[in-house]
PDB file of N, CA and C in Angstrom:
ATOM      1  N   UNK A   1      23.867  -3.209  10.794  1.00  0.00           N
ATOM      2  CA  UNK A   1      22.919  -2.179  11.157  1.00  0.00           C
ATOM      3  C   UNK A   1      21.473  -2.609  10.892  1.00  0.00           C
ATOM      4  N   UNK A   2      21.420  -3.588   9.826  1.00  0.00           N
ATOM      5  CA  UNK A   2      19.939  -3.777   9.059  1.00  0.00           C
ATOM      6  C   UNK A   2      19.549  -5.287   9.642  1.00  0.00           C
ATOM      7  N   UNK A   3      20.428  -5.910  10.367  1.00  0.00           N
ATOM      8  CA  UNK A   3      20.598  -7.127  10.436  1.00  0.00           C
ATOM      9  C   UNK A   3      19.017  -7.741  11.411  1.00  0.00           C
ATOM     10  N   UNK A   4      18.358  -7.001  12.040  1.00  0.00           N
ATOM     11  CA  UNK A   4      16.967  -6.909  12.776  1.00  0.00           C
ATOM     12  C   UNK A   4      16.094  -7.254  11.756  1.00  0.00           C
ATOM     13  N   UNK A   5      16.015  -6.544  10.631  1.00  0.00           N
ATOM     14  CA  UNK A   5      14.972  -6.658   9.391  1.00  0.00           C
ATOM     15  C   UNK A   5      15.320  -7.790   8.661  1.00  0.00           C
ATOM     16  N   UNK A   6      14.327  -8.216   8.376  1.00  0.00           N
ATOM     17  CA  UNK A   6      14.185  -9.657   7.662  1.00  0.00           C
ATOM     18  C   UNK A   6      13.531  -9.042   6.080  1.00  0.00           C
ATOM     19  N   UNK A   7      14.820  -8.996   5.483  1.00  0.00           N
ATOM     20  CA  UNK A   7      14.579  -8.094   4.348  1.00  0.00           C
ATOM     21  C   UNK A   7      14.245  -9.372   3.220  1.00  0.00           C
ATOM     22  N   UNK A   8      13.184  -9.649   3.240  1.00  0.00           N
ATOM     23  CA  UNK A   8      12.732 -10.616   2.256  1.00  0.00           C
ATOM     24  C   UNK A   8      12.284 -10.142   0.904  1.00  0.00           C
ATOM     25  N   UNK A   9      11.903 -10.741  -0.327  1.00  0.00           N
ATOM     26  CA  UNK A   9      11.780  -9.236  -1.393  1.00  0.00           C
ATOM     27  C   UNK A   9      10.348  -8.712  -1.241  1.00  0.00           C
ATOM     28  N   UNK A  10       9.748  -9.750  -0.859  1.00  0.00           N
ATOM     29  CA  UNK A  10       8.431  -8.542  -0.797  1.00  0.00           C
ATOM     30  C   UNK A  10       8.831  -6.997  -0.214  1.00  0.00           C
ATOM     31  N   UNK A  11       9.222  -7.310   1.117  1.00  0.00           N
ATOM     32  CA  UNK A  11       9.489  -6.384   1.785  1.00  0.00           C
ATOM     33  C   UNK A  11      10.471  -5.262   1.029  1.00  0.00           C
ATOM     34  N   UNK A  12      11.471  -5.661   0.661  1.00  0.00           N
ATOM     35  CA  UNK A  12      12.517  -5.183  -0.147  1.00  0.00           C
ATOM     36  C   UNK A  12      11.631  -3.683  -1.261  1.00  0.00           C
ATOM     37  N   UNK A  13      11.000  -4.843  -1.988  1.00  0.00           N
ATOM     38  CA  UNK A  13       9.935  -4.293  -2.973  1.00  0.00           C
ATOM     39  C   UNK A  13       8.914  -3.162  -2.648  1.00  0.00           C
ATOM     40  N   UNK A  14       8.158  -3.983  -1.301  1.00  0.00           N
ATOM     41  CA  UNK A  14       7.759  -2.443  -0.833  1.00  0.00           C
ATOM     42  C   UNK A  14       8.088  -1.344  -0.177  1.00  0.00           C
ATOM     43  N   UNK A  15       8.911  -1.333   0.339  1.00  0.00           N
ATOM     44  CA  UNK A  15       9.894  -0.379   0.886  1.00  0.00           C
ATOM     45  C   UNK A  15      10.692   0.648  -0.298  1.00  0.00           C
ATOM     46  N   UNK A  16      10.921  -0.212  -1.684  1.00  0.00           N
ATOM     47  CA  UNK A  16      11.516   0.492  -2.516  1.00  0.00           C
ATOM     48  C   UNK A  16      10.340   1.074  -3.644  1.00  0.00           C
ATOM     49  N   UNK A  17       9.201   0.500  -3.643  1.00  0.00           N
ATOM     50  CA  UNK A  17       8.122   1.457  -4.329  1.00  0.00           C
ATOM     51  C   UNK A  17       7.693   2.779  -3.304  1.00  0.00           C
ATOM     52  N   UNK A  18       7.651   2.242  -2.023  1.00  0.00           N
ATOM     53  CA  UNK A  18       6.764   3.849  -1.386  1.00  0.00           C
ATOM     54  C   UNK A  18       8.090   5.012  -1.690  1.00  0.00           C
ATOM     55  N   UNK A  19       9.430   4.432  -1.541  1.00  0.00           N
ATOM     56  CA  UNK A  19      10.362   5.294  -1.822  1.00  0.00           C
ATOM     57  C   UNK A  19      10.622   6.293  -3.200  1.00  0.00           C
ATOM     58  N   UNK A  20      10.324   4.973  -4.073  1.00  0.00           N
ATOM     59  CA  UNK A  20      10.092   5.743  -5.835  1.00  0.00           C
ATOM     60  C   UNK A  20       8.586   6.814  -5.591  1.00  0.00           C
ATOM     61  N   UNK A  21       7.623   6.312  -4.660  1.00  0.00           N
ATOM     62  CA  UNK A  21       6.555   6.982  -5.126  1.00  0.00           C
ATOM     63  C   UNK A  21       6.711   8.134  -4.247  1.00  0.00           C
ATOM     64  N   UNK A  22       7.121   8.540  -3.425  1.00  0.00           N
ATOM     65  CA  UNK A  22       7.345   9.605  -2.572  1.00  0.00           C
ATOM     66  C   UNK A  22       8.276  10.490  -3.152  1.00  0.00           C
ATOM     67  N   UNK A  23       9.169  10.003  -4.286  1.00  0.00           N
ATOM     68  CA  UNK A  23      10.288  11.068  -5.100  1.00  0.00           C
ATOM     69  C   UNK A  23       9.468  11.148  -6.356  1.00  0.00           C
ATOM     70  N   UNK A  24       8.267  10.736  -6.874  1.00  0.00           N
ATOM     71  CA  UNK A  24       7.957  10.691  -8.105  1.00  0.00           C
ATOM     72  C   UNK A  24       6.719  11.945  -7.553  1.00  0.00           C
ATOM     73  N   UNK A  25       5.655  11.462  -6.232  1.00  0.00           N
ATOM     74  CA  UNK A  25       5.391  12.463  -5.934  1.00  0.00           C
ATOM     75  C   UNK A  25       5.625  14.022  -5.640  1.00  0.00           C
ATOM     76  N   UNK A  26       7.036  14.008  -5.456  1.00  0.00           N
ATOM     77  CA  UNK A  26       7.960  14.828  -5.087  1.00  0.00           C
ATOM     78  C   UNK A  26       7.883  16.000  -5.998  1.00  0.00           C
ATOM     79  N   UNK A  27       8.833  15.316  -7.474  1.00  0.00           N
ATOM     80  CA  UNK A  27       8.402  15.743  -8.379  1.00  0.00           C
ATOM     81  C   UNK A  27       7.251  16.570  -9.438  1.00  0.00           C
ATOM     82  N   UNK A  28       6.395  15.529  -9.028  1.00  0.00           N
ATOM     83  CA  UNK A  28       5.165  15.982  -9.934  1.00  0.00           C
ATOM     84  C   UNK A  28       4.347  17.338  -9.108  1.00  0.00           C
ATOM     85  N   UNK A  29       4.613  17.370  -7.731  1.00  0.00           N
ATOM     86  CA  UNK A  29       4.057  18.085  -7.095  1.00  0.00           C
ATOM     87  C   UNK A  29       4.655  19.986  -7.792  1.00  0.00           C
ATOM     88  N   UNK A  30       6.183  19.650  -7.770  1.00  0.00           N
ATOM     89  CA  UNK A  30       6.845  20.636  -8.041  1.00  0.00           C
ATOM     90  C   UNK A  30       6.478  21.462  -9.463  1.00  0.00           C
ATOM     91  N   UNK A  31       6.422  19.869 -10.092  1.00  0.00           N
ATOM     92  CA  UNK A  31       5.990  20.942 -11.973  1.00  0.00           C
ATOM     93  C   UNK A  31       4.355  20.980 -11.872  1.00  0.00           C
ATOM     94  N   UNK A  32       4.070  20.872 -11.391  1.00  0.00           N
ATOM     95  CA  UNK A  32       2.509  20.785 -11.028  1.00  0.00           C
ATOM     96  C   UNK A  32       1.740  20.672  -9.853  1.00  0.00           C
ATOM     97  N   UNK A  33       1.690  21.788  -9.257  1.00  0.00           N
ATOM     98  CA  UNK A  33       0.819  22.220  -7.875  1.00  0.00           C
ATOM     99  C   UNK A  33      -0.702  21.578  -7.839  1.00  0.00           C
ATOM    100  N   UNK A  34      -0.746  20.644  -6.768  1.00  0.00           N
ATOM    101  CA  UNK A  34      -2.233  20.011  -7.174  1.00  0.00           C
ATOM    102  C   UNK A  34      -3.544  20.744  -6.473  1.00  0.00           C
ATOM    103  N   UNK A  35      -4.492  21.026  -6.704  1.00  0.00           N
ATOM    104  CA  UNK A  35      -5.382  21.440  -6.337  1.00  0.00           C
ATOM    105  C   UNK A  35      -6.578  20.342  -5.595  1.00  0.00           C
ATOM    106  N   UNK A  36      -7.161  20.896  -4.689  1.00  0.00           N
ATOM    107  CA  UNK A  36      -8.130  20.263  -3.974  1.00  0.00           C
ATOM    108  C   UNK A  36      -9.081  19.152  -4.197  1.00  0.00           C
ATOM    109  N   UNK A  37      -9.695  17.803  -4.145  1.00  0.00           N
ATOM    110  CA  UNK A  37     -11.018  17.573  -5.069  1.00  0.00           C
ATOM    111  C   UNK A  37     -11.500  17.061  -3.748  1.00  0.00           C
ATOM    112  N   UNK A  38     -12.613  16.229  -3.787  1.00  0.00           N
ATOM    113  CA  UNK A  38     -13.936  15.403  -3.462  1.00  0.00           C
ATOM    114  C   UNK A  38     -13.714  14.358  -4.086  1.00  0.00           C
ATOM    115  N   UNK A  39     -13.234  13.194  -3.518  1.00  0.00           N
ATOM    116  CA  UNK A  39     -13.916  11.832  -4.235  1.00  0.00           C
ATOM    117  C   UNK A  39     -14.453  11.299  -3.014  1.00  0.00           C
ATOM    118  N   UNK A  40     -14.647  10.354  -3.268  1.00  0.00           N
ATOM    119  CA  UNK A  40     -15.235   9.197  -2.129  1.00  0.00           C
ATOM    120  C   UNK A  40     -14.650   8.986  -0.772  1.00  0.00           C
ATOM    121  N   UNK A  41     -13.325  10.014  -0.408  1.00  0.00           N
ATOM    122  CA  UNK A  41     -13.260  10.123   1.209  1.00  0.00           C
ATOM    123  C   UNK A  41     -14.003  10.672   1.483  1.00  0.00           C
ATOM    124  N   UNK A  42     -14.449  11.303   2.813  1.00  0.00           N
ATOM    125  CA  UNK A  42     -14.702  12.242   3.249  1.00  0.00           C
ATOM    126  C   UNK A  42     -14.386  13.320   3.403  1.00  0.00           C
ATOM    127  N   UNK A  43     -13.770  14.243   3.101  1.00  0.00           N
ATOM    128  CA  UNK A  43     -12.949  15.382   3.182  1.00  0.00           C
ATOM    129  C   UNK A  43     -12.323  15.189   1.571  1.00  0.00           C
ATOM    130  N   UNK A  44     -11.952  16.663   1.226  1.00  0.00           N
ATOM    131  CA  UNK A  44     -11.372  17.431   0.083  1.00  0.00           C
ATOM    132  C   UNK A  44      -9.631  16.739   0.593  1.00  0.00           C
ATOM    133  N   UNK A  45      -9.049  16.134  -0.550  1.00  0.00           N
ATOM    134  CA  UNK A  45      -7.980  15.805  -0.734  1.00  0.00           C
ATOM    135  C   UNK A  45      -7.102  16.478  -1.584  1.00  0.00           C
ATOM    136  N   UNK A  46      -5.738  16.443  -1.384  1.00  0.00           N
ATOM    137  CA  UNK A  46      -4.359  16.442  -2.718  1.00  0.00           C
ATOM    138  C   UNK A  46      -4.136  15.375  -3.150  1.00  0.00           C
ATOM    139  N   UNK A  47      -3.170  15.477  -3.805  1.00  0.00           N
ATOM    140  CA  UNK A  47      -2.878  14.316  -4.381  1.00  0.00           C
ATOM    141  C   UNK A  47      -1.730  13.622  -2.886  1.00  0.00           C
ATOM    142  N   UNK A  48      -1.140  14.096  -2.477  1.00  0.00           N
ATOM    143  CA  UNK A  48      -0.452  14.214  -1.260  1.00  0.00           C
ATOM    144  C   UNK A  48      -0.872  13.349   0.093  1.00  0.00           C
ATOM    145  N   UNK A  49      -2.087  13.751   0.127  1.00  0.00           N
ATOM    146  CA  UNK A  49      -3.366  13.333   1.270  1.00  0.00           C
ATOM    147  C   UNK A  49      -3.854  11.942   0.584  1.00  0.00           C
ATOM    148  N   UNK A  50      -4.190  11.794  -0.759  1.00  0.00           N
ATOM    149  CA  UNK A  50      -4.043  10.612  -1.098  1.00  0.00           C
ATOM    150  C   UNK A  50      -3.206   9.374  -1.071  1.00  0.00           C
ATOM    151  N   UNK A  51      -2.243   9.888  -1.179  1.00  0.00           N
ATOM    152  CA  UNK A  51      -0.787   8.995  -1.381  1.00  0.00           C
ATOM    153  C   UNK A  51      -0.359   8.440   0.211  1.00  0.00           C
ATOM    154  N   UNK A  52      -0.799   9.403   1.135  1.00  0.00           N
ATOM    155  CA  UNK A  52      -0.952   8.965   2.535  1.00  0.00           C
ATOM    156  C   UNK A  52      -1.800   8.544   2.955  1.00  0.00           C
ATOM    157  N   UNK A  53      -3.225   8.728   2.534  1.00  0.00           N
ATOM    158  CA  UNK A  53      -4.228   7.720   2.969  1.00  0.00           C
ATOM    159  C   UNK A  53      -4.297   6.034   2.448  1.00  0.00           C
ATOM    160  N   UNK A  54      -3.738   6.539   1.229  1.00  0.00           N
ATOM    161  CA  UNK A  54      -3.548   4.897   0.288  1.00  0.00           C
ATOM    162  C   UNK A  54      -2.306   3.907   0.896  1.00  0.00           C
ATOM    163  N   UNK A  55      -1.435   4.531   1.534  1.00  0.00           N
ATOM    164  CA  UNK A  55      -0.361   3.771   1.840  1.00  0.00           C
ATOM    165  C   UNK A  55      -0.738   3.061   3.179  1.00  0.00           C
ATOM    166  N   UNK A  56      -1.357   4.388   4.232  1.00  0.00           N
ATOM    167  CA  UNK A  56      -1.741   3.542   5.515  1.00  0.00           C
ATOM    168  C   UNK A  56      -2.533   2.598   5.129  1.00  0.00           C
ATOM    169  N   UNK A  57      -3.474   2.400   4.180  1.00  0.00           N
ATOM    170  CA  UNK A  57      -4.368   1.620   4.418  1.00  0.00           C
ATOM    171  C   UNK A  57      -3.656   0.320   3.401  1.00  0.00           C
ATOM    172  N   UNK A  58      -2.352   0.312   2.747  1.00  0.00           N
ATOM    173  CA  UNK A  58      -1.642  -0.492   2.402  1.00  0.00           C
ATOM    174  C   UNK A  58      -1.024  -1.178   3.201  1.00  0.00           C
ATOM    175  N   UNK A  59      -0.375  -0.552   4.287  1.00  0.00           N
ATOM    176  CA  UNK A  59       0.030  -1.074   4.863  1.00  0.00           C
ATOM    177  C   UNK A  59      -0.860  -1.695   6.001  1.00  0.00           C
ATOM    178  N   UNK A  60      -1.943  -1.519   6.611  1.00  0.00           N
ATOM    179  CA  UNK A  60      -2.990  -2.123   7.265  1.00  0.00           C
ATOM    180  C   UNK A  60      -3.396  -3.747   6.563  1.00  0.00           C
ATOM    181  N   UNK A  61      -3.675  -3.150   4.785  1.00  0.00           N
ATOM    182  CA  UNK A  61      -3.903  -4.708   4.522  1.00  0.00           C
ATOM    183  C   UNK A  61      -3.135  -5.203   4.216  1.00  0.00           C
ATOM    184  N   UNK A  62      -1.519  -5.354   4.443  1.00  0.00           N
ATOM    185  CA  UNK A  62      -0.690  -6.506   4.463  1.00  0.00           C
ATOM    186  C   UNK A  62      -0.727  -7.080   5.899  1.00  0.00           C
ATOM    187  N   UNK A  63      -0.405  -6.014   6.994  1.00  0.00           N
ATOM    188  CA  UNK A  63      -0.504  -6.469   8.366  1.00  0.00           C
ATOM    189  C   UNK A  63      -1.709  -7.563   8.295  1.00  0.00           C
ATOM    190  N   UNK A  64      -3.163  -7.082   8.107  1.00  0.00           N
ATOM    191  CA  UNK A  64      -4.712  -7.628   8.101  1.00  0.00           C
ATOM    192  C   UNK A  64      -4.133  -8.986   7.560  1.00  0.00           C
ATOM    193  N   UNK A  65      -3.280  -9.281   6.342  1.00  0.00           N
ATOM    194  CA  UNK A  65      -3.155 -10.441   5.561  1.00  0.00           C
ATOM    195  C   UNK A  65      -2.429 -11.364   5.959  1.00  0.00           C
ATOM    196  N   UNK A  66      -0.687 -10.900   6.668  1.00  0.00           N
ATOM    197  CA  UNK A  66       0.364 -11.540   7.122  1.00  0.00           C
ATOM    198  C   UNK A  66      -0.820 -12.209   8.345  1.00  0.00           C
ATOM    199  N   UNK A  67      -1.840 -11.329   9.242  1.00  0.00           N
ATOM    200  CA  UNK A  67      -2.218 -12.089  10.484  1.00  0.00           C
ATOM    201  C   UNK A  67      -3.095 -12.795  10.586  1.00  0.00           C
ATOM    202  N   UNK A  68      -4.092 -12.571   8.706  1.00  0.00           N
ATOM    203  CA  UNK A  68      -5.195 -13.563   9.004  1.00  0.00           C
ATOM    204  C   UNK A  68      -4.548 -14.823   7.823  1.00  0.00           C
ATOM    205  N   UNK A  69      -3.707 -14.818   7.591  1.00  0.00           N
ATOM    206  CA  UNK A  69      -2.815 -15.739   6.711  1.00  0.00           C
ATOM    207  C   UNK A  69      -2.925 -17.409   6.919  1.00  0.00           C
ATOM    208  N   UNK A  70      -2.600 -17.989   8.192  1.00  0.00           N
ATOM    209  CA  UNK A  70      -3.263 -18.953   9.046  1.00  0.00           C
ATOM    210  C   UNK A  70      -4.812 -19.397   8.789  1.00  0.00           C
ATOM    211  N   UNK A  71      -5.383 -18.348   9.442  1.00  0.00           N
ATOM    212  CA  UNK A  71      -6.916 -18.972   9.474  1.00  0.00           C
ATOM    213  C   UNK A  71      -7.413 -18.423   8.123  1.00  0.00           C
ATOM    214  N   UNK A  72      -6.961 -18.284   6.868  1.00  0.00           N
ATOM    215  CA  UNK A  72      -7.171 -18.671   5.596  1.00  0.00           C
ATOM    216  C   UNK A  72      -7.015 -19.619   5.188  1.00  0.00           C
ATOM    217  N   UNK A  73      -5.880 -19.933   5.429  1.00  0.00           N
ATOM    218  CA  UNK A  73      -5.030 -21.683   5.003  1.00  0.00           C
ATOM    219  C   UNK A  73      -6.011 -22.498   5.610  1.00  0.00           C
ATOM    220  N   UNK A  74      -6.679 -22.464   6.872  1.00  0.00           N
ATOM    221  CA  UNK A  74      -7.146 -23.120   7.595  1.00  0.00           C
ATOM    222  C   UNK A  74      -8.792 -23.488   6.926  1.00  0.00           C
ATOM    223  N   UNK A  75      -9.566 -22.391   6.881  1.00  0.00           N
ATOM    224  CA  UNK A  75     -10.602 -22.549   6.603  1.00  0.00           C
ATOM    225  C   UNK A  75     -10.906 -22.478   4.920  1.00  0.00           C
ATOM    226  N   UNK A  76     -10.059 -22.838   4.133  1.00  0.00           N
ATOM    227  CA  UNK A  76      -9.917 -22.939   2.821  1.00  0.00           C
ATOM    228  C   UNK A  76      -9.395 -24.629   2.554  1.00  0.00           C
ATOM    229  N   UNK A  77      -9.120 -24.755   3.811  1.00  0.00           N
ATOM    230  CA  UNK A  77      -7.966 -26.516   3.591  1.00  0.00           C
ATOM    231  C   UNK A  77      -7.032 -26.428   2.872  1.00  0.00           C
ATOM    232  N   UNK A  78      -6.146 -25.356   2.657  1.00  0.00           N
ATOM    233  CA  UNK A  78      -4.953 -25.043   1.885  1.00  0.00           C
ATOM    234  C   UNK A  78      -3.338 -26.059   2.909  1.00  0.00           C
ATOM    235  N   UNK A  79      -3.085 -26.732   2.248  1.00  0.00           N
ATOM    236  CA  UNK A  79      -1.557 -27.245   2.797  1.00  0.00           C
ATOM    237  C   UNK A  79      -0.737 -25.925   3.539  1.00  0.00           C
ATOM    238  N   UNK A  80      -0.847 -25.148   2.745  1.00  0.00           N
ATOM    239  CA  UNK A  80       0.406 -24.051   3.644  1.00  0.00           C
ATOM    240  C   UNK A  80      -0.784 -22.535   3.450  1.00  0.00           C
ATOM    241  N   UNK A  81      -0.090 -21.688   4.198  1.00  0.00           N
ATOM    242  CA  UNK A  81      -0.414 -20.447   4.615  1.00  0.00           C
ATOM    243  C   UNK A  81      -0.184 -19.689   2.763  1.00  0.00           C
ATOM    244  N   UNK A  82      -1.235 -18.887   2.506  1.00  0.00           N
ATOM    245  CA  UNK A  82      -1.223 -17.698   1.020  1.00  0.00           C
ATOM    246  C   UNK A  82      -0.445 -17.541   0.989  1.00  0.00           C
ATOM    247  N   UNK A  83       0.271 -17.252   0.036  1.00  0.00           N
ATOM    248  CA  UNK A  83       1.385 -15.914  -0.591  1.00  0.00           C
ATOM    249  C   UNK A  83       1.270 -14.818  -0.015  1.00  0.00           C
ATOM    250  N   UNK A  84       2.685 -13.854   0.920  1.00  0.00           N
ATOM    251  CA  UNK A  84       2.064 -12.433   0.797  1.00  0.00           C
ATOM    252  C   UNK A  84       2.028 -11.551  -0.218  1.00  0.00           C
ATOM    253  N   UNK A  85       1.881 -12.295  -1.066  1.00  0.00           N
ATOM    254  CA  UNK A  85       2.157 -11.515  -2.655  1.00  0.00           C
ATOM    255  C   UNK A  85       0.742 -11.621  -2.905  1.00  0.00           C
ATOM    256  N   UNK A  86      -0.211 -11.678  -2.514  1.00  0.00           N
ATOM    257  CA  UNK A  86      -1.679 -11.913  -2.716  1.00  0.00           C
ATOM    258  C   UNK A  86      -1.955 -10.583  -2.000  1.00  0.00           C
ATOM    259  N   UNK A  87      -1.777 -10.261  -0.685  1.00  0.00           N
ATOM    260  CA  UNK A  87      -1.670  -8.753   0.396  1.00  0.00           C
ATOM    261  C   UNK A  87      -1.214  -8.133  -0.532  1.00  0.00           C
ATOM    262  N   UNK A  88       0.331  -8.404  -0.929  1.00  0.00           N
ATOM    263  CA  UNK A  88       0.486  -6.962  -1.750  1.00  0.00           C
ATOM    264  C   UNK A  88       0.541  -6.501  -2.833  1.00  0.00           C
ATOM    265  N   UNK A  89      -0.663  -7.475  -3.909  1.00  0.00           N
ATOM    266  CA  UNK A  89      -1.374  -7.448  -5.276  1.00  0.00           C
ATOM    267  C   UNK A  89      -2.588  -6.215  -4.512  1.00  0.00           C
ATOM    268  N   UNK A  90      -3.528  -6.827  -3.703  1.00  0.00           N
ATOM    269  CA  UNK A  90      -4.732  -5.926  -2.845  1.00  0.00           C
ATOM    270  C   UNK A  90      -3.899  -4.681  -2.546  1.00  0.00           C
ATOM    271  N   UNK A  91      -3.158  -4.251  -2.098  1.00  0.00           N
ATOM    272  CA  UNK A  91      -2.594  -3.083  -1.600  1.00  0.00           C
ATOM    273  C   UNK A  91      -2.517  -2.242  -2.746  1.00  0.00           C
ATOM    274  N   UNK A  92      -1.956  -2.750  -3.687  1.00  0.00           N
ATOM    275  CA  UNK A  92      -1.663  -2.083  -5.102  1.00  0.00           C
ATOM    276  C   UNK A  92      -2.964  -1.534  -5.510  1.00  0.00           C
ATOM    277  N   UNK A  93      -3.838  -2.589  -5.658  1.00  0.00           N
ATOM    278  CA  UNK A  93      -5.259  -1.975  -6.115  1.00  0.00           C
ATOM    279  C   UNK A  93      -5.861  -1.017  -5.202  1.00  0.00           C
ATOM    280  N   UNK A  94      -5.891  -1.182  -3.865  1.00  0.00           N
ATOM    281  CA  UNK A  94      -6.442  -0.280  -2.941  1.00  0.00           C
ATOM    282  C   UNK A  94      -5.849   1.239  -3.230  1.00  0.00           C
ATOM    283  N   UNK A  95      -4.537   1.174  -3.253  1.00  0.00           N
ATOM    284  CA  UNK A  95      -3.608   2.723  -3.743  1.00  0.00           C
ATOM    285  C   UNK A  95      -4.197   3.279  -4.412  1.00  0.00           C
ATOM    286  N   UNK A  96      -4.166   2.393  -5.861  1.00  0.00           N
ATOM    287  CA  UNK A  96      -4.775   2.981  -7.049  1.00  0.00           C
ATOM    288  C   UNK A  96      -6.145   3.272  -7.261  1.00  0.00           C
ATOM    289  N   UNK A  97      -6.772   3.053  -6.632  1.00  0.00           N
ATOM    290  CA  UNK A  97      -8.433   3.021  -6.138  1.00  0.00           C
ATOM    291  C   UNK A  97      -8.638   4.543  -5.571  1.00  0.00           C
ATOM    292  N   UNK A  98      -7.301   4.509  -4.695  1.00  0.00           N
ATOM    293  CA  UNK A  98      -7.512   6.252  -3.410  1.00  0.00           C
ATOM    294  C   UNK A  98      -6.767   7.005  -4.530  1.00  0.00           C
ATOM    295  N   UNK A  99      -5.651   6.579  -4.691  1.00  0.00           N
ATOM    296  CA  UNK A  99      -5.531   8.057  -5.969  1.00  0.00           C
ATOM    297  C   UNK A  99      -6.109   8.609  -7.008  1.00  0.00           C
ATOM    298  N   UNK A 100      -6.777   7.488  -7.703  1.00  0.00           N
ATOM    299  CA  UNK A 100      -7.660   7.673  -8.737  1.00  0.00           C
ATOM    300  C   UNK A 100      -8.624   8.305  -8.520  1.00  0.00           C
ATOM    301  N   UNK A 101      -9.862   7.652  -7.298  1.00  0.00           N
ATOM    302  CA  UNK A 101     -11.142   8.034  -7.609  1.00  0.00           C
ATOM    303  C   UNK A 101     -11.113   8.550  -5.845  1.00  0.00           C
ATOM    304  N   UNK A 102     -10.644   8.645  -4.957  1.00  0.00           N
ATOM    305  CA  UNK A 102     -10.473   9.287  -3.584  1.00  0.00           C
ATOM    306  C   UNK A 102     -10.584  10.579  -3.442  1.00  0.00           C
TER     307      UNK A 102
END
């Protein structure tokens, strides 16, 4: 059934954190109703609206990374193409960046 996906562990890994964080969100939402704020989006967020703005844009900079991966290697003179474990160190911080202060 899964045999299409090239379940490598990054992938593995992120697929199984948005999953923990979507039941952890789940949770916390329930014992604790979040209220509105202002950070540095534009618009009044939840914690909810965060967790979805942080992920698209997680997932944007792995795509951004897997495609500029090449012409990094390239214009760095690196033997082989980055780690995508470098994309999804940045992703982590970007999350935590929109939930925190977003």
């Amino acid at each position: 059934m899964f045999g299409w996906m090239v379940w490598t562990l990054p992938v593995a890994i992120f697929f199984t954190v948005i999953a923990l964080m979507l039941i952890g969100m789940t949770v916390w939402e329930i014992r604790s109703p979040t209220i509105e704020r202002k950070g540095f989006l534009p618009m009044k967020t939840t914690r909810g609206d965060r967790l979805f703005v942080g992920l698209l844009g997680a997932a944007y900079i792995n795509l951004a990374f897997v495609g500029l991966a090449g012409w990094i290697a390239e214009r760095l003179g690196l033997v082989q193409e980055p780690s995508v474990w470098i994309g999804f160190v940045i992703s982590v911080f970007w999350l935590a960046l929109v939930m925190r202060k977003g």
